[in-house]
N, C-alpha and C. Protein backbone atom coordinates (compact mmCIF):
# COMPACT_ATOMS: atom_id res chain seq x y z
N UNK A 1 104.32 106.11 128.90
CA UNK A 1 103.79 106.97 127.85
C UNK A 1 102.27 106.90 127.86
N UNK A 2 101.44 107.89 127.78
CA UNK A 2 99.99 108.00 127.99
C UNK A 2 99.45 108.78 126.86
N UNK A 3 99.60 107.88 125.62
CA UNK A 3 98.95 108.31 125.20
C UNK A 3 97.40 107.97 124.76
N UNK A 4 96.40 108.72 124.10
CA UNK A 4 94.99 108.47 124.51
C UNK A 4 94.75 107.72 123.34
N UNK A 5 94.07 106.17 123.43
CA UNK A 5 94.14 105.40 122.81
C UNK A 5 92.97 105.14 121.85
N UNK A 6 92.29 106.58 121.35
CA UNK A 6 90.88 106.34 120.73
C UNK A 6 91.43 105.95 119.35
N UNK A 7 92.52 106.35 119.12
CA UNK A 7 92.78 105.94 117.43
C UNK A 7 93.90 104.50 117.11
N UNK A 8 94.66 104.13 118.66
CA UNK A 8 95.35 103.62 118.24
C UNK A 8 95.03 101.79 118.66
N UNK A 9 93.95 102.00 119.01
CA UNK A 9 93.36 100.82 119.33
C UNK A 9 92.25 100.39 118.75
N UNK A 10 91.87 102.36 116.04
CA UNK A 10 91.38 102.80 116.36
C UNK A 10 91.58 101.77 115.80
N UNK A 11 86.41 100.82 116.85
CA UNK A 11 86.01 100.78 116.36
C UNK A 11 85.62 100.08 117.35
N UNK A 12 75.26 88.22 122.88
CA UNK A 12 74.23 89.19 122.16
C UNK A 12 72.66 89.64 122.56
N UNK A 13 72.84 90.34 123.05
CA UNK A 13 71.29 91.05 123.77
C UNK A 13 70.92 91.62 122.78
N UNK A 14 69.53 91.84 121.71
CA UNK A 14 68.87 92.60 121.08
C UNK A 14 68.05 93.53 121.35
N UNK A 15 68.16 94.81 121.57
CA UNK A 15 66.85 95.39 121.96
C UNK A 15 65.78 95.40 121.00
N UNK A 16 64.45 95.67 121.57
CA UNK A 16 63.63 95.37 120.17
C UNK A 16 63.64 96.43 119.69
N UNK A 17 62.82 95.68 118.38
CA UNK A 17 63.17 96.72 116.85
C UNK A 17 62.61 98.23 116.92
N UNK A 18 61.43 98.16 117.79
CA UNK A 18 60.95 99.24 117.95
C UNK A 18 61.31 100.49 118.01
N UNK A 19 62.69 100.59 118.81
CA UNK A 19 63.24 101.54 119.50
C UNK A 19 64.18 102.18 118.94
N UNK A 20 64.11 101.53 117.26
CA UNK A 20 64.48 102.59 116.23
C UNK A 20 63.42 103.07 115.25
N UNK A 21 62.68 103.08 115.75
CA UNK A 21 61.41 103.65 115.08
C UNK A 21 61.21 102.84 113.63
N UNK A 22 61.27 103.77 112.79
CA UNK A 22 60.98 102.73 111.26
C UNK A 22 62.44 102.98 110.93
N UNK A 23 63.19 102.82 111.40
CA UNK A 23 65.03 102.73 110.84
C UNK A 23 65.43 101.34 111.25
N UNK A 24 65.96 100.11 110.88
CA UNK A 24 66.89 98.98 110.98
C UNK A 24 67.91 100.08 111.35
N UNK A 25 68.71 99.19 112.37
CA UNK A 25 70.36 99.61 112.55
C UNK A 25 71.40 99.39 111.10
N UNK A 26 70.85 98.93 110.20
CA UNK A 26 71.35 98.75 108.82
C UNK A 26 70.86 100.06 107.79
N UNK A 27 69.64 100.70 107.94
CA UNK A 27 69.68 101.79 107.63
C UNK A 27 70.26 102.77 108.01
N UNK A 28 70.66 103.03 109.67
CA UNK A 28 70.89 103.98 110.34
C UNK A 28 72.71 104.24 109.61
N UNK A 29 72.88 102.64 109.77
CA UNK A 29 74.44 102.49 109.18
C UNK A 29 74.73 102.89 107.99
N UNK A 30 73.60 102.95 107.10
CA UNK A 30 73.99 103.47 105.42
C UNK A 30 73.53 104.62 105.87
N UNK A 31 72.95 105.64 106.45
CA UNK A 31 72.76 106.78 106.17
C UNK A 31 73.95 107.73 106.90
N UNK A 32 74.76 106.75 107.57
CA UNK A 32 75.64 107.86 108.49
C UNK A 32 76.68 107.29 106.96
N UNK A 33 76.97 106.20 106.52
CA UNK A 33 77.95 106.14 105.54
C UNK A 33 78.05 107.30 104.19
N UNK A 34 76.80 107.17 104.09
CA UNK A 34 76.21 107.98 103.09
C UNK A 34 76.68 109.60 103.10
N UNK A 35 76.98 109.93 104.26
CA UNK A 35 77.00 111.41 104.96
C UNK A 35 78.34 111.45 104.74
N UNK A 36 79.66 109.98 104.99
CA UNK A 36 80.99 110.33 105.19
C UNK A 36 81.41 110.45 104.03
N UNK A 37 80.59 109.58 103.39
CA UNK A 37 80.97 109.81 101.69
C UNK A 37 80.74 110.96 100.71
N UNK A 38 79.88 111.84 101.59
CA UNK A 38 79.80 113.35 101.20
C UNK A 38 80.69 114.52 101.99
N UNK A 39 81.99 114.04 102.81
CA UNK A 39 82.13 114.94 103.62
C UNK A 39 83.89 114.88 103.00
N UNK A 40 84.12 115.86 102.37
CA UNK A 40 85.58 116.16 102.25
C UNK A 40 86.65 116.50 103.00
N UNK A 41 85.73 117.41 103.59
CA UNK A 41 86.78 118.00 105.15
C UNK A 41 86.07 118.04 106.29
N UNK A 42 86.60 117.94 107.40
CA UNK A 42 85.94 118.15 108.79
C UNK A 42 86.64 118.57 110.00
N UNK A 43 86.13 119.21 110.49
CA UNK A 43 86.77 119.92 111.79
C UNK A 43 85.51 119.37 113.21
N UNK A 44 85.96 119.52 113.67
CA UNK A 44 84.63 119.09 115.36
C UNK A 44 85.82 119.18 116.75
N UNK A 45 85.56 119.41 117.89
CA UNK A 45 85.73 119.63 118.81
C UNK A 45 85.50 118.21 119.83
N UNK A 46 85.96 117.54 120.51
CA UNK A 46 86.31 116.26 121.45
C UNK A 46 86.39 115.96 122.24
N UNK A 47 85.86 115.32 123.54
CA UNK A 47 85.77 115.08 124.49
C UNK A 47 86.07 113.42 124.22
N UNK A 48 87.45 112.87 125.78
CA UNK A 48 87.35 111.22 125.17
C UNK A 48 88.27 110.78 126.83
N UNK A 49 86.79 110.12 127.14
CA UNK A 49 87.16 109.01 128.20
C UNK A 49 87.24 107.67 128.17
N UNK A 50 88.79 107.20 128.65
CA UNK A 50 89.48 105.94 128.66
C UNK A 50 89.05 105.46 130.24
N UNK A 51 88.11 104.13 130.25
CA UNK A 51 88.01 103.83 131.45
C UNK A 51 88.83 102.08 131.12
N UNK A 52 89.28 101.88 132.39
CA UNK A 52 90.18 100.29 132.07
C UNK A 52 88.87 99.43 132.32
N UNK A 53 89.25 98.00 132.30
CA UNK A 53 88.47 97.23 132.30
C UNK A 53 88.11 96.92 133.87
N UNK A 54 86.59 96.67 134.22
CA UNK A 54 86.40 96.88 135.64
C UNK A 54 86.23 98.25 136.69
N UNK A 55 86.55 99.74 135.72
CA UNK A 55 86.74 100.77 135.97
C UNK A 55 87.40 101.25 136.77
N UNK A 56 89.10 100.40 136.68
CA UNK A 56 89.53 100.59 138.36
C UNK A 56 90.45 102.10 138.10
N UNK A 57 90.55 102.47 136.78
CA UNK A 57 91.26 103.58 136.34
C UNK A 57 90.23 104.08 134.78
N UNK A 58 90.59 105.52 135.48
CA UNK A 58 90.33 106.38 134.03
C UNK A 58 91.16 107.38 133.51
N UNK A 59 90.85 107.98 132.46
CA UNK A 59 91.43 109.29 131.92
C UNK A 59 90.57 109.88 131.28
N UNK A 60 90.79 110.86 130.72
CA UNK A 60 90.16 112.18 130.27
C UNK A 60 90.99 112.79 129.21
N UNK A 61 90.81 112.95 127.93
CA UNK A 61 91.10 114.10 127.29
C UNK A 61 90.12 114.74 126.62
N UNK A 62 90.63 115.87 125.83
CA UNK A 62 90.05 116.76 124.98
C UNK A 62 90.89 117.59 124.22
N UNK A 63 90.22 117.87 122.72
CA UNK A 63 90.99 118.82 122.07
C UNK A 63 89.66 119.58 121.11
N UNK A 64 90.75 119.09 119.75
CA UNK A 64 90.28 119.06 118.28
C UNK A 64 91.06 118.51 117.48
N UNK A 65 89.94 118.00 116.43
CA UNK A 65 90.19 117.28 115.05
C UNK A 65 89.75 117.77 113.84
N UNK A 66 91.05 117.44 112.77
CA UNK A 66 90.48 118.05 111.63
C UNK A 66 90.85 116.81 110.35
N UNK A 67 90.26 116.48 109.39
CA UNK A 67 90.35 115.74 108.35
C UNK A 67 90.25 116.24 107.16
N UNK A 68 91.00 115.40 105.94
CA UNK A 68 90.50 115.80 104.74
C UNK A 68 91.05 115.12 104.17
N UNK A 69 90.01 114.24 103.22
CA UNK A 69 90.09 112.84 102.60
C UNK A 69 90.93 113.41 100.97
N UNK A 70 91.92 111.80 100.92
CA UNK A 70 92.11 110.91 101.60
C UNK A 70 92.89 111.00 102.39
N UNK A 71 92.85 110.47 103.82
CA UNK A 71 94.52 110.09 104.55
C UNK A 71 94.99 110.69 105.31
N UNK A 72 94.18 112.41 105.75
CA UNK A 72 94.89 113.03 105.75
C UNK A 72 94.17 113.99 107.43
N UNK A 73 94.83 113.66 108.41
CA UNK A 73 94.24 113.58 109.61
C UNK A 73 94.82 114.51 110.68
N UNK A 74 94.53 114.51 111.32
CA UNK A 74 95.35 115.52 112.68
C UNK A 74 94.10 115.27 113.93
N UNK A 75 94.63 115.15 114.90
CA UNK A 75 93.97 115.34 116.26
C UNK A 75 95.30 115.71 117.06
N UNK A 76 94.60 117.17 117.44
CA UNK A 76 95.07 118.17 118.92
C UNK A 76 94.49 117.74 120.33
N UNK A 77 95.31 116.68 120.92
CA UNK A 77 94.90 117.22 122.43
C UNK A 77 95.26 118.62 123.23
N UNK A 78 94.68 119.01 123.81
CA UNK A 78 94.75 120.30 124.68
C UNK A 78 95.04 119.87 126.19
N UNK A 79 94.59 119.02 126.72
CA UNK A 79 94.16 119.00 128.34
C UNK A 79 94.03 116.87 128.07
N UNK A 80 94.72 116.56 129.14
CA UNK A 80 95.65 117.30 130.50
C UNK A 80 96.63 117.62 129.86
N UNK A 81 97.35 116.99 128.25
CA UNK A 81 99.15 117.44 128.08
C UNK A 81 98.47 117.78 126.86
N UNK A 82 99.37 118.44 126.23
CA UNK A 82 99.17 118.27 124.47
C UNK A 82 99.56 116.95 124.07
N UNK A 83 99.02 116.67 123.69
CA UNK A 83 99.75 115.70 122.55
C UNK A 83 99.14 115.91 120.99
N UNK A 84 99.53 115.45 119.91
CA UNK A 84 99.53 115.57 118.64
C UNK A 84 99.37 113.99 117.85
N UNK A 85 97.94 113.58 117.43
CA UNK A 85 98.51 112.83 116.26
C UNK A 85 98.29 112.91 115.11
N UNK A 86 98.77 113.00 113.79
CA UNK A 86 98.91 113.61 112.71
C UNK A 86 99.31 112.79 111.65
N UNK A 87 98.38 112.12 110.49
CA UNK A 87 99.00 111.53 109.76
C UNK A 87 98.84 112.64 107.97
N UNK A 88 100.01 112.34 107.24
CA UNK A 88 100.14 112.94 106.29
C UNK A 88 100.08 112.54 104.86
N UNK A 89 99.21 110.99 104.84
CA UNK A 89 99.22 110.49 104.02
C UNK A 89 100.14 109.05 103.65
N UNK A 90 101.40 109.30 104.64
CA UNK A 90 102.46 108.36 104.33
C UNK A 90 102.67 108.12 105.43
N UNK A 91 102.92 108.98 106.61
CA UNK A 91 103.47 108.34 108.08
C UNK A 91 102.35 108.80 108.94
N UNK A 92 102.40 108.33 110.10
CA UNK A 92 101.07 108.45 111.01
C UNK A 92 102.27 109.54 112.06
N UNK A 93 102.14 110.74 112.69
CA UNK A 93 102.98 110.98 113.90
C UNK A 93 102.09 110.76 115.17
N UNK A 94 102.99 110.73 115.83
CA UNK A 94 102.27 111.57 117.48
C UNK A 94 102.88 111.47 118.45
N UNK A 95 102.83 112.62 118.75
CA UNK A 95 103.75 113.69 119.83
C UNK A 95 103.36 113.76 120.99
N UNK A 96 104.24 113.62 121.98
CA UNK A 96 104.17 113.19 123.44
C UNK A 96 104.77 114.63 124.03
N UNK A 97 104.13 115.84 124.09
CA UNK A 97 104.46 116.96 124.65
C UNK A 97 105.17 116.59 126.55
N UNK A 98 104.87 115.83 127.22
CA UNK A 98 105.37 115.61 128.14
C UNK A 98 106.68 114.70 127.89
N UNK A 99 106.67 114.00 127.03
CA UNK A 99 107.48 113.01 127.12
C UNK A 99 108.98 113.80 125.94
N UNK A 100 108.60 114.66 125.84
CA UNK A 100 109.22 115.02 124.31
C UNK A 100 110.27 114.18 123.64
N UNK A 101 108.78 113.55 123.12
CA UNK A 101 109.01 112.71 122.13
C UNK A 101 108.00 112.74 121.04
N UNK A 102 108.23 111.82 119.77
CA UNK A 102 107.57 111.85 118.98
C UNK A 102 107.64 110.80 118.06
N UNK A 103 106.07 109.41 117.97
CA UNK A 103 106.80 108.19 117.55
C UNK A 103 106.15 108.40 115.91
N UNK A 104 106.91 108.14 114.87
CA UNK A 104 106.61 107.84 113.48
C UNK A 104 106.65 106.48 112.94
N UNK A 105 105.14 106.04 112.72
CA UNK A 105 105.11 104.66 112.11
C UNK A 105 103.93 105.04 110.50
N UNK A 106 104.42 104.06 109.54
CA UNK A 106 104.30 103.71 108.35
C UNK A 106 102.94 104.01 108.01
N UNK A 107 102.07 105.04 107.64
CA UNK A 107 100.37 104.82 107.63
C UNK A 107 99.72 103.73 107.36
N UNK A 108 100.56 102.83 106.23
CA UNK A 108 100.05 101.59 105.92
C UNK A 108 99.99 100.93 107.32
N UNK A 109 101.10 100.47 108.10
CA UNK A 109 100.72 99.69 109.60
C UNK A 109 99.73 100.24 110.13
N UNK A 110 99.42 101.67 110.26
CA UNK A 110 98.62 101.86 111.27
C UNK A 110 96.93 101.75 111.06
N UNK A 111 96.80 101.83 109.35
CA UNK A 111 95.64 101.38 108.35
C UNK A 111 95.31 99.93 108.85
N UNK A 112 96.42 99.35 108.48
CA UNK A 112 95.74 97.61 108.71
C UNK A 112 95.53 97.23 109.87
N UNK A 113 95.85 98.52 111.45
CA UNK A 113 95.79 97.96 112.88
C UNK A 113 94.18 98.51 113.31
N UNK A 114 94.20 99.85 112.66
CA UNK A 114 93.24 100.44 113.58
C UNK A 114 91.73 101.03 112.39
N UNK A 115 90.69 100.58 113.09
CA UNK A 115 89.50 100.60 112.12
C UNK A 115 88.88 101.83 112.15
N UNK A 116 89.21 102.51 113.45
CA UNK A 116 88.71 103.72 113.14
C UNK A 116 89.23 104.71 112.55
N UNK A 117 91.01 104.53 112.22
CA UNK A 117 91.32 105.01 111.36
C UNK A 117 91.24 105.56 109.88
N UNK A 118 90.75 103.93 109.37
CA UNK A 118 90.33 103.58 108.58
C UNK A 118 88.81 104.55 108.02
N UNK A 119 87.97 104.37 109.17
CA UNK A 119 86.67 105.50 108.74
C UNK A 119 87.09 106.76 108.17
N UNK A 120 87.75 107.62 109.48
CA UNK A 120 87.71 108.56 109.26
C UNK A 120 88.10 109.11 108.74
N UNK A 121 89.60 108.54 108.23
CA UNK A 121 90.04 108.68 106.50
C UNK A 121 89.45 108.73 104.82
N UNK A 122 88.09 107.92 105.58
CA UNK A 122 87.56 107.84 104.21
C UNK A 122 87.40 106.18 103.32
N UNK A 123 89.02 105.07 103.95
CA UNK A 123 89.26 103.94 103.18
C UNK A 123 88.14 103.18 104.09
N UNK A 124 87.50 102.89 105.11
CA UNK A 124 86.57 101.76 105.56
C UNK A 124 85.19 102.30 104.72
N UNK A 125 84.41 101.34 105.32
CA UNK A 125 82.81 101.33 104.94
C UNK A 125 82.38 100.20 105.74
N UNK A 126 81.35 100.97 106.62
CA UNK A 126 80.91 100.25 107.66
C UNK A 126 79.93 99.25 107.45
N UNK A 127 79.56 98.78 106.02
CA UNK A 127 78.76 98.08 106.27
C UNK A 127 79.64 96.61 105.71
N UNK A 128 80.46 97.17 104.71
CA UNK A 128 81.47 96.00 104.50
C UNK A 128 82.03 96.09 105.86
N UNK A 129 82.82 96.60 106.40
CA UNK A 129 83.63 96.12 107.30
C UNK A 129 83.07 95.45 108.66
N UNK A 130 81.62 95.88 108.69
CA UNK A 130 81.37 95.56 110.35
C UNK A 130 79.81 95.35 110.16
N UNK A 131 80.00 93.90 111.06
CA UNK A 131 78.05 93.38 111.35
C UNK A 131 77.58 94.69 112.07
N UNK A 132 76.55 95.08 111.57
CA UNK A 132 75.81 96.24 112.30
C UNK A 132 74.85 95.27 112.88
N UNK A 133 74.16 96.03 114.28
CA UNK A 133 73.24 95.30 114.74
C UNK A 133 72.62 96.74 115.95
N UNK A 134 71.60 96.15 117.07
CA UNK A 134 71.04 97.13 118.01
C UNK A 134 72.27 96.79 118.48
N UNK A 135 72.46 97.66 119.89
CA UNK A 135 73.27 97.59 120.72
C UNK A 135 73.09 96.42 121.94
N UNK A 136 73.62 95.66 122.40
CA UNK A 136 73.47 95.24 123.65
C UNK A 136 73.09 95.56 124.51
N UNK A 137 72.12 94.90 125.55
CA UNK A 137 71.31 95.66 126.65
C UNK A 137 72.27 96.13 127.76
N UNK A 138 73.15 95.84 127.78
CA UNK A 138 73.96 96.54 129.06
C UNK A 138 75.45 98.10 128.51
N UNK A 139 75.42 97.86 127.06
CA UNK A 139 75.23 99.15 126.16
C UNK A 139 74.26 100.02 125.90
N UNK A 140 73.39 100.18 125.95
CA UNK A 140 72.58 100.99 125.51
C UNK A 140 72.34 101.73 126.44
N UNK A 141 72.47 103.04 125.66
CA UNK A 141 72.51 104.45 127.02
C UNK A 141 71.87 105.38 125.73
N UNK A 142 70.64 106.29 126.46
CA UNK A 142 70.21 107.34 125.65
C UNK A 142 71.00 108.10 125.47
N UNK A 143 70.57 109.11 124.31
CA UNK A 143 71.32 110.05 124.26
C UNK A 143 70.69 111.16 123.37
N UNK A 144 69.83 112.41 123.75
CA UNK A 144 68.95 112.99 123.49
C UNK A 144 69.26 112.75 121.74
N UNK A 145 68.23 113.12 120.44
CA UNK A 145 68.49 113.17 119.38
C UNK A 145 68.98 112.62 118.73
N UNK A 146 69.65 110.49 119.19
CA UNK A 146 70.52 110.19 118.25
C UNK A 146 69.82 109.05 118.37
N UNK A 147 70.64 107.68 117.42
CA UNK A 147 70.33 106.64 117.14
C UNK A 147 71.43 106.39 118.14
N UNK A 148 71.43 104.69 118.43
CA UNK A 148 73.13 104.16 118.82
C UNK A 148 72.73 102.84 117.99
N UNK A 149 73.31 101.99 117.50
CA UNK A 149 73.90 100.85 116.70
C UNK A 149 75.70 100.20 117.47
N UNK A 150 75.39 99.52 116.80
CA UNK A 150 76.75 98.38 117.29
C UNK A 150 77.38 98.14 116.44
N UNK A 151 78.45 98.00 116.40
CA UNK A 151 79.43 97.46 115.01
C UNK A 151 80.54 96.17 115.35
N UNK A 152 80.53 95.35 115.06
CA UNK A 152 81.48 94.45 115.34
C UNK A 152 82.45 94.14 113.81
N UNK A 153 83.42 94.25 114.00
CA UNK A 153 84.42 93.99 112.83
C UNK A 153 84.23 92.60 112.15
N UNK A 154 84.14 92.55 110.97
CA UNK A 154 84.10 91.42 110.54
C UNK A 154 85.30 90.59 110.37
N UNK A 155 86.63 90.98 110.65
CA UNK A 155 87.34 90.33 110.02
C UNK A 155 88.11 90.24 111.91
N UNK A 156 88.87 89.07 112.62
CA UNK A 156 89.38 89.36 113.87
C UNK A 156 89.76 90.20 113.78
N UNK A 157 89.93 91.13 114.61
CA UNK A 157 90.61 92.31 115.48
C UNK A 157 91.58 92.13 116.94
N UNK A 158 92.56 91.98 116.64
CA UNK A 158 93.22 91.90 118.04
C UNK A 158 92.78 92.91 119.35
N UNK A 159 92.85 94.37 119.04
CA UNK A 159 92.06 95.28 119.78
C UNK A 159 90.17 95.42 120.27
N UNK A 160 89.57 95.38 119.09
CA UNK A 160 88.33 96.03 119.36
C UNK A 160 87.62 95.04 119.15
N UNK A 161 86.68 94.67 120.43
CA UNK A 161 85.77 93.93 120.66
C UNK A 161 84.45 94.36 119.56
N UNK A 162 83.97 95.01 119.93
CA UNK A 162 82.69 96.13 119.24
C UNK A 162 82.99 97.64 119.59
N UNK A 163 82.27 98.65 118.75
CA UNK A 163 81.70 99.77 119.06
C UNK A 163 80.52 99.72 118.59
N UNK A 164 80.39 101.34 119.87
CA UNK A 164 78.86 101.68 120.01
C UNK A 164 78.55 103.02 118.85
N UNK A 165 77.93 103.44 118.20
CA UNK A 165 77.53 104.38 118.18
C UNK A 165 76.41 105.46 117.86
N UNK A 166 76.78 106.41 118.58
CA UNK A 166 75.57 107.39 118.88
C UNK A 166 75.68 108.32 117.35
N UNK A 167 74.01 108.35 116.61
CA UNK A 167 74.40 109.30 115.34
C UNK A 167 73.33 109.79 115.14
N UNK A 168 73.44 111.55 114.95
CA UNK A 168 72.41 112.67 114.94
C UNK A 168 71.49 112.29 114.16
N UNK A 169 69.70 111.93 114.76
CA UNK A 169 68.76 111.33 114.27
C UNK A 169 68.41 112.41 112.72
N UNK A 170 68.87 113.36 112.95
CA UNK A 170 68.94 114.22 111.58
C UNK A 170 69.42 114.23 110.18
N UNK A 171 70.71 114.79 110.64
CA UNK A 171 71.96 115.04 110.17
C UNK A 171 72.38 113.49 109.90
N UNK A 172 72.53 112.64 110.38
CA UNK A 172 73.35 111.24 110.39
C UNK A 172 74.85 111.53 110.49
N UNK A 173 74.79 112.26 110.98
CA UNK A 173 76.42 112.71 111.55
C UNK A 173 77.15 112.23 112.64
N UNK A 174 77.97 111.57 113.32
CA UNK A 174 78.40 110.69 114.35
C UNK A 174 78.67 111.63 115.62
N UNK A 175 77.98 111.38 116.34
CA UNK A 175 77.87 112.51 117.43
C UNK A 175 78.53 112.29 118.82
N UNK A 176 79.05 110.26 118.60
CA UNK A 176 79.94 109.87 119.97
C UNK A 176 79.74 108.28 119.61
N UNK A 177 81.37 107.79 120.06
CA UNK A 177 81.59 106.30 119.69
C UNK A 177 82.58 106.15 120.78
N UNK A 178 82.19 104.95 120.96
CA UNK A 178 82.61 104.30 122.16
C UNK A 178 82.98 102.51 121.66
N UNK A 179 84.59 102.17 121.89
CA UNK A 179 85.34 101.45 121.51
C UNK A 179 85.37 100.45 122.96
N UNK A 180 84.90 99.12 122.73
CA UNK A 180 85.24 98.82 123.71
C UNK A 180 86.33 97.21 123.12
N UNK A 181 87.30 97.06 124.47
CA UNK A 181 88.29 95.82 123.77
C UNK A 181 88.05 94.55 124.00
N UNK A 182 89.16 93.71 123.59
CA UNK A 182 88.81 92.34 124.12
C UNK A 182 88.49 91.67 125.75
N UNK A 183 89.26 92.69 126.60
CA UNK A 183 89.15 93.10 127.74
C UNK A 183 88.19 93.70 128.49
N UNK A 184 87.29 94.41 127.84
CA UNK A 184 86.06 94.81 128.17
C UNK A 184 86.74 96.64 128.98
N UNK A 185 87.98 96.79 128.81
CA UNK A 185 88.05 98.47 128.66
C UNK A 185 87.41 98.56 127.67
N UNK A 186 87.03 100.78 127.49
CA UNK A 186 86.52 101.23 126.47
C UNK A 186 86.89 102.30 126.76
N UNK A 187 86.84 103.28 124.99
CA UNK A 187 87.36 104.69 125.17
C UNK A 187 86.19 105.17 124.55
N UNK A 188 86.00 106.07 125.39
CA UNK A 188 84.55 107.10 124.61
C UNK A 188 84.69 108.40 124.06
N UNK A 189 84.10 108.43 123.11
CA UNK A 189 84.71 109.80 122.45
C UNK A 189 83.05 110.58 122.08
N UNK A 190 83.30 111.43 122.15
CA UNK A 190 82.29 112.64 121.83
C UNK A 190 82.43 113.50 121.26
N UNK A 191 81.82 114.25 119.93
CA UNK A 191 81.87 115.01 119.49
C UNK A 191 81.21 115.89 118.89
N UNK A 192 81.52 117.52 119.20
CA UNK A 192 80.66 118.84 119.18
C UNK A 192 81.10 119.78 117.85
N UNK A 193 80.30 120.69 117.61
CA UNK A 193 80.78 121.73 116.94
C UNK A 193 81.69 121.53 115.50
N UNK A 194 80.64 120.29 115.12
CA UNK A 194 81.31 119.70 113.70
C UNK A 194 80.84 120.49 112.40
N UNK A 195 82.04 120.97 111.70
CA UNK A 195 82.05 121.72 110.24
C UNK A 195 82.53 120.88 109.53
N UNK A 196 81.43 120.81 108.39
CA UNK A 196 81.98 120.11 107.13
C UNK A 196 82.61 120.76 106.10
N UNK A 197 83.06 120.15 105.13
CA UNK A 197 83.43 120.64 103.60
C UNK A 197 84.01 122.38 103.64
N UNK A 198 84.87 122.13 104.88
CA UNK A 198 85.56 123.95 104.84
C UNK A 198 86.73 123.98 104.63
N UNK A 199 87.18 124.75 104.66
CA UNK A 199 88.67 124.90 104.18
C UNK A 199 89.94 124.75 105.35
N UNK A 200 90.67 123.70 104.97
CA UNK A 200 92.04 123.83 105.87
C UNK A 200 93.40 123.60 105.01
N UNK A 201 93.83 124.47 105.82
CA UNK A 201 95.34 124.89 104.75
C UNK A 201 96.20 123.70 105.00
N UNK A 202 96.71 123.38 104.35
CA UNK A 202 97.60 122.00 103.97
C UNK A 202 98.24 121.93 104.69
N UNK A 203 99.20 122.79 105.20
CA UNK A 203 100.29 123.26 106.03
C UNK A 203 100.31 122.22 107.59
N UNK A 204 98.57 122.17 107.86
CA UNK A 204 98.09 121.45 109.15
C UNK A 204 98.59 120.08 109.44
N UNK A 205 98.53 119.65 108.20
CA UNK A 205 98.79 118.11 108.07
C UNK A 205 100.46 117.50 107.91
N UNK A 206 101.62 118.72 108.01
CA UNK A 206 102.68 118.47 108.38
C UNK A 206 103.02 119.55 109.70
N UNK A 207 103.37 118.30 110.31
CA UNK A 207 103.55 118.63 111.90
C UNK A 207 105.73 118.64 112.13
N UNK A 208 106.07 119.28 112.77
CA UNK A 208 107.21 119.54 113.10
C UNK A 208 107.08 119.76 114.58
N UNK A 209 107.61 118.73 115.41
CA UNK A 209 107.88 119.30 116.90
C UNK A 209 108.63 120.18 117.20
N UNK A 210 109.21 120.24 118.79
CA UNK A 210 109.53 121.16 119.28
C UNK A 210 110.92 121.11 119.29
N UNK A 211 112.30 121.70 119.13
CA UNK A 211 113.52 121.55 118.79
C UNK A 211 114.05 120.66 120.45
N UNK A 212 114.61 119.63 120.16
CA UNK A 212 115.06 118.98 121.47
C UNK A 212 113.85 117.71 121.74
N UNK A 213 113.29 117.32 120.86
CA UNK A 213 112.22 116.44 120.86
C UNK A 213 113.14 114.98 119.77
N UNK A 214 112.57 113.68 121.11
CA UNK A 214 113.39 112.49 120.79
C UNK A 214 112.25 111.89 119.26
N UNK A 215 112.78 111.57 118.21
CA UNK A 215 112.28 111.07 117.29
C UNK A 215 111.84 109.40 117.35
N UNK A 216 111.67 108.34 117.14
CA UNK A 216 111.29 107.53 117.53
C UNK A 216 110.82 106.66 115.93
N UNK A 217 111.42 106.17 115.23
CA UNK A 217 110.30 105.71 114.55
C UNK A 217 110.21 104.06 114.54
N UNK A 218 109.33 103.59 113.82
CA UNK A 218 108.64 102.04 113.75
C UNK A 218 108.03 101.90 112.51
């Protein structure tokens, strides 16, 4: 089963201070918080590469995502398969268009596993949840117009070592995060063509597969 693991896994070299101009990575971190805490709904467009540890394998997807707090989530892959994951407040889905299948686990489990879940729902806060700091020197990659910062979870994480992320020196809008594990894989995600506070019909957030699709739950 392949599915793309930016959500379900979902989050010391210093560079000097300089190279955030007059921003601490602790400001940069309250001002992108500041932004999620103003954002009701969201739609954006995705690009997300899974490289293993050592880079002896990769993958590639892409779709779209749409949110609207609280809880209430969907990401469309398009390419290479569809897949679907979709939570509705109470169960998390996601749909294995190749595999036709479709596994349903508890939102609460998937809340207490995965941190980026947690964000983009609305229930984390990055400054409680995670030491902000610069990024590590063998992390740090430009990226025209943004900040990048580091986040390490404060509390163990079986999955996520740190993330990186990149956030619109403007806007403070998250423009690409990159998850890397205990293993030193990472999944990178990118994201374009983000609308806030618009309208999506409810309807989105309950998903029904395709008739002849194996159910699965946990």
């Amino acid at each position: 089963m392949k599915f793309y693991k930016g959500l379900t896994i979902w989050l010391v070299l210093l560079l000097p201070f300089p190279a955030f101009g007059a921003m601490s990575p602790h400001d940069i971190a309250s001002r992108l918080q500041q932004e999620y805490l103003k954002t009701r709904t969201m739609r954006a467009d995705f690009k997300q590469v899974a490289i293993s540890a050592g880079g002896r394998h990769k993958r590639e997807g892409a779709g779209f995502l749409r949110l609207e707090k609280p809880n209430l989530m969907r990401w469309d892959y398009t390419s290479p398969t569809a897949q679907v994951l979709v939570s509705d407040g109470k169960f998390i889905s996601m749909y294995f268009a190749a595999e036709r299948q479709m596994i349903n686990i508890a939102a609460s489990r998937y809340l207490s596993s995965d941190v980026t879940y947690s964000f983009f729902t609305g229930k984390g806060n990055i400054l409680r949840d995670f030491v902000v700091s610069a990024p590590r020197a063998e992390d740090k990659e430009l990226m025209d117009g943004t900040y990048e910062i580091e986040l390490v979870p404060r509390r163990d994480n079986s999955q996520i070592d740190h993330i990186d992320l990149w956030v619109n020196q403007h806007s403070f809008i998250l423009k690409r995060l990159r998850m890397t594990d205990k293993f030193g894989s990472h999944t990178d995600i990118t994201f374009s063509n983000v609308q806030r506070n618009i309208k999506i019909r409810p309807d989105v957030f309950k998903y029904s597969p395709p008739a002849g699709t194996e159910i699965i739950r946990k």
